[in-house]
N, C-alpha and C. Protein backbone atom coordinates (compact mmCIF):
# COMPACT_ATOMS: atom_id res chain seq x y z
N UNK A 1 -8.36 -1.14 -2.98
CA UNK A 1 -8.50 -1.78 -1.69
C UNK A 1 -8.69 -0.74 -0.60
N UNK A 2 -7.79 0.47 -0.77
CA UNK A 2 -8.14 1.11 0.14
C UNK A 2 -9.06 2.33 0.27
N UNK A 3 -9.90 2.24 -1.21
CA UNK A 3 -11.39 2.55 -1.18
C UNK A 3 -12.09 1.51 -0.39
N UNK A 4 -12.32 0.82 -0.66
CA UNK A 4 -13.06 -0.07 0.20
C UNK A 4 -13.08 -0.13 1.90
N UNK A 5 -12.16 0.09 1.93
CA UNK A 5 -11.68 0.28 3.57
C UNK A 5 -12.45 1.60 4.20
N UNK A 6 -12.33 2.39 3.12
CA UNK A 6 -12.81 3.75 3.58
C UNK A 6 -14.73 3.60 3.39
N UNK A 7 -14.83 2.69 2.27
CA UNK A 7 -16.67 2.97 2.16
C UNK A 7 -17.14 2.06 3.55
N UNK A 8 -16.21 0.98 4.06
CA UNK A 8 -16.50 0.07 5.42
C UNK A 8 -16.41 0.99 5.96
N UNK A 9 -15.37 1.43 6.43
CA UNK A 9 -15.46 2.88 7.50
C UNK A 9 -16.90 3.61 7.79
N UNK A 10 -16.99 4.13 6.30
CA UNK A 10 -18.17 5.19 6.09
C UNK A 10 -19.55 4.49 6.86
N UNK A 11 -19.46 3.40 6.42
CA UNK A 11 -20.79 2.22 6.11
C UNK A 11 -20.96 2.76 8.04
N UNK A 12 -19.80 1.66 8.67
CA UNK A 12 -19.51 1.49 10.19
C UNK A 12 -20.74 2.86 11.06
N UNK A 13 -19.53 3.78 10.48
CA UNK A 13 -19.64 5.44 11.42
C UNK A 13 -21.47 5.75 11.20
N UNK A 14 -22.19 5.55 9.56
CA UNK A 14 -23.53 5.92 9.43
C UNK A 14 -24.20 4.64 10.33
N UNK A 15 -24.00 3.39 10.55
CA UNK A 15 -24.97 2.68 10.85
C UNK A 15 -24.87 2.60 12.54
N UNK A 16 -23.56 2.62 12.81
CA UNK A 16 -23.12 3.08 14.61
C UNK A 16 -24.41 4.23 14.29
N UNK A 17 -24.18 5.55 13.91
CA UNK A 17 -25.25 6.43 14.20
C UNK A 17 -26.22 6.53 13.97
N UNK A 18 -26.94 5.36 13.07
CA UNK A 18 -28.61 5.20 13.20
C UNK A 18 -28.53 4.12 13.97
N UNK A 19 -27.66 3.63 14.78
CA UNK A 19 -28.16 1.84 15.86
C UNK A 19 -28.26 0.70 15.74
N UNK A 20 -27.47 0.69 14.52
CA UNK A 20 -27.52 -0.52 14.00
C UNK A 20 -26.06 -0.79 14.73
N UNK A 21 -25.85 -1.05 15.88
CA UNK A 21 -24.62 -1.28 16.39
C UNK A 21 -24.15 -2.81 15.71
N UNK A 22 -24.89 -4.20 15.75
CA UNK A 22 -24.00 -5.28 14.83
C UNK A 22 -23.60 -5.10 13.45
N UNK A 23 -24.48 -4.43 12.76
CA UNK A 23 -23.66 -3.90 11.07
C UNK A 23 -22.41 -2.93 11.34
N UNK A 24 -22.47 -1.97 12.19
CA UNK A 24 -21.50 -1.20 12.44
C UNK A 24 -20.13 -1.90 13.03
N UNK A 25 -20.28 -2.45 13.79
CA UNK A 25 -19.08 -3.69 14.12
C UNK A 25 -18.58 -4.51 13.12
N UNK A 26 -19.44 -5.01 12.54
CA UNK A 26 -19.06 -5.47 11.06
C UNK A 26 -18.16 -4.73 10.12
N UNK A 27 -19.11 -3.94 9.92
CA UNK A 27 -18.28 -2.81 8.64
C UNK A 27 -17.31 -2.32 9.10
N UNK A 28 -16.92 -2.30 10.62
CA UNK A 28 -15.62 -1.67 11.14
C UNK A 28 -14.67 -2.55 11.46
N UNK A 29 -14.87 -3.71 11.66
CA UNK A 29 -13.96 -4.86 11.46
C UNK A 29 -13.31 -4.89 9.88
N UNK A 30 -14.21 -4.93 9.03
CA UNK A 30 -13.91 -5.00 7.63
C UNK A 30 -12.82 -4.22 7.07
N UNK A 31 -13.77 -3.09 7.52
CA UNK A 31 -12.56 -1.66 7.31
C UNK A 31 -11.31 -1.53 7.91
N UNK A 32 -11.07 -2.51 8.93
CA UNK A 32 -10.11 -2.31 9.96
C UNK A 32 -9.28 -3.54 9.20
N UNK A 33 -9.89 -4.45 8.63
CA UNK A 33 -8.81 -5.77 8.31
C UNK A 33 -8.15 -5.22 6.46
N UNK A 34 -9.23 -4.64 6.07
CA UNK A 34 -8.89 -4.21 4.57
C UNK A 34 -7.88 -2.89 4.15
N UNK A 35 -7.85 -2.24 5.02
CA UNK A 35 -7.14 -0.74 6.02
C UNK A 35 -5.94 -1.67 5.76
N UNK A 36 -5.17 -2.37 6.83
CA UNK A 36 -4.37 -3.23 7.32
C UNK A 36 -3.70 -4.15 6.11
N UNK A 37 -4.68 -4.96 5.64
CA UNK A 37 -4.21 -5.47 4.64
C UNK A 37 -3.43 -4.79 3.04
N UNK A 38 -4.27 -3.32 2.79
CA UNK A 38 -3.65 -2.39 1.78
C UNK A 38 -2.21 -1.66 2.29
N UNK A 39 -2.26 -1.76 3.73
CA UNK A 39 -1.16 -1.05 4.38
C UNK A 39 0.31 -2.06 3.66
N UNK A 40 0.30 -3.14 4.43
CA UNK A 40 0.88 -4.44 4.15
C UNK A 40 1.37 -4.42 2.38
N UNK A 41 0.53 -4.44 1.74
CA UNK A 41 0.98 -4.82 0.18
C UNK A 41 2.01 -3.29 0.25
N UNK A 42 1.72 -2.27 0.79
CA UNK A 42 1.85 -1.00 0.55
C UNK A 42 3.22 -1.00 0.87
N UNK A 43 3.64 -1.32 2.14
CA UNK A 43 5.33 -1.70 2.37
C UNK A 43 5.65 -2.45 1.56
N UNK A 44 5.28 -3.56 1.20
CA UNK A 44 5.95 -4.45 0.51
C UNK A 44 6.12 -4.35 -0.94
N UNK A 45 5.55 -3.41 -1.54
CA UNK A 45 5.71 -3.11 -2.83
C UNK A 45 6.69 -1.80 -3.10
N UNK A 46 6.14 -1.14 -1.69
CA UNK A 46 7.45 0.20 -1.59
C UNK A 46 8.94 -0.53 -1.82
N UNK A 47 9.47 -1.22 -0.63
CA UNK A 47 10.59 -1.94 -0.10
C UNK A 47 11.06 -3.22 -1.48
N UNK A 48 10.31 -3.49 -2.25
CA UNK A 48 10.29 -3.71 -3.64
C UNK A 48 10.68 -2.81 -4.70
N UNK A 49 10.19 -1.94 -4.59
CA UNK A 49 10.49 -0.54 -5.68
C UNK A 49 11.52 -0.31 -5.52
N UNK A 50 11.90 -0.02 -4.21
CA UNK A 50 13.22 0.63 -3.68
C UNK A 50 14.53 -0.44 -3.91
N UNK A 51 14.42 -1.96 -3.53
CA UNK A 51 15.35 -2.43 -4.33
C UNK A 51 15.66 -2.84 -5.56
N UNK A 52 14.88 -2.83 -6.23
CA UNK A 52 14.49 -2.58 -7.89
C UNK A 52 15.53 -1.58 -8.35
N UNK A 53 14.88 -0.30 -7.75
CA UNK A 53 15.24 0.94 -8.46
C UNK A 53 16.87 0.89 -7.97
N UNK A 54 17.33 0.39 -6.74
CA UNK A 54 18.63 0.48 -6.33
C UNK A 54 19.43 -0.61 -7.65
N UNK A 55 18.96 -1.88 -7.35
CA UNK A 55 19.69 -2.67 -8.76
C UNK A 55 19.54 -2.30 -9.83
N UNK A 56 18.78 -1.40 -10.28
CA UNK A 56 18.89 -0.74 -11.65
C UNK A 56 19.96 0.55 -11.70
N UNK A 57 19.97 0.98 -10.96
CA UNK A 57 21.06 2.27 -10.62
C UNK A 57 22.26 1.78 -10.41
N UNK A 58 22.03 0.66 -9.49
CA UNK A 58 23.74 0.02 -9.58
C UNK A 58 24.46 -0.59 -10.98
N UNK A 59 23.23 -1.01 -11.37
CA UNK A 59 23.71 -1.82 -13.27
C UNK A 59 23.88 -1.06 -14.01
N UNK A 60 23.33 0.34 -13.84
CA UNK A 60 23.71 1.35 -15.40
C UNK A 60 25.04 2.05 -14.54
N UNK A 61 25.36 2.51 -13.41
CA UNK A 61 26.74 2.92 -12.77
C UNK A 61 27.89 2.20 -13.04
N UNK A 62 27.65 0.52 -13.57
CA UNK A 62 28.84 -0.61 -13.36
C UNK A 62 28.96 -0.80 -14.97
N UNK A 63 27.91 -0.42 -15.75
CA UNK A 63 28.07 -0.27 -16.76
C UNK A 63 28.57 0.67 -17.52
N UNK A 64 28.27 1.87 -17.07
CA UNK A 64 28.86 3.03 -17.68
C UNK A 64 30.01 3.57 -17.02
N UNK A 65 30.55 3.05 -16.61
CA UNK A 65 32.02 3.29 -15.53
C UNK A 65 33.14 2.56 -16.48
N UNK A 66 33.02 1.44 -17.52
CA UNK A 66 33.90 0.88 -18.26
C UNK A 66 33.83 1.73 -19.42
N UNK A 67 33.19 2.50 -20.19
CA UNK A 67 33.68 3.12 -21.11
C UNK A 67 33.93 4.60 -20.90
N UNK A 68 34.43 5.05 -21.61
CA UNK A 68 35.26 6.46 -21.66
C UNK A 68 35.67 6.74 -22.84
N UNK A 69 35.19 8.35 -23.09
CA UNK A 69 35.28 8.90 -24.54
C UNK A 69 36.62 8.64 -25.03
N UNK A 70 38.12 9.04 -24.15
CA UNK A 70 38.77 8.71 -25.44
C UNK A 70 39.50 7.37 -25.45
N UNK A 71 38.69 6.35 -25.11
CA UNK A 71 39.42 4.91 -25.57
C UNK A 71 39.33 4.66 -26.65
């Protein structure tokens, strides 16, 4: 996704500089909503990971806290 954002970008910046100013608005809208939108999944999969990885760290800590070598 956030290839795409970047080839809109690219697209935008070459056609702004040959004059094609309505494709360039286009492709920079695009790039600007697809940018935005990869950002978005991007927190939300971080802030996912992160409590994931916290409930997994808490379950093997609560687990391995009841046994002990010499019981």
């Amino acid at each position: 996704m956030l290839r795409w954002a970047i080839i809109c970008a690219i697209i935008a910046i070459l056609a702004g500089a040959l004059g094609f100013t309505a494709v360039a608005g286009v492709a920079a809208t695009i790039a600007k909503i697809l940018f935005f939108l990869f950002l978005a999944v991007f927190v939300i999969l971080l802030i996912a990971g992160i409590a994931a990885g916290k409930k997994i760290s808490d379950d093997f800590h609560h687990h391995d806290s009841g046994l002990s070598p010499g019981s």
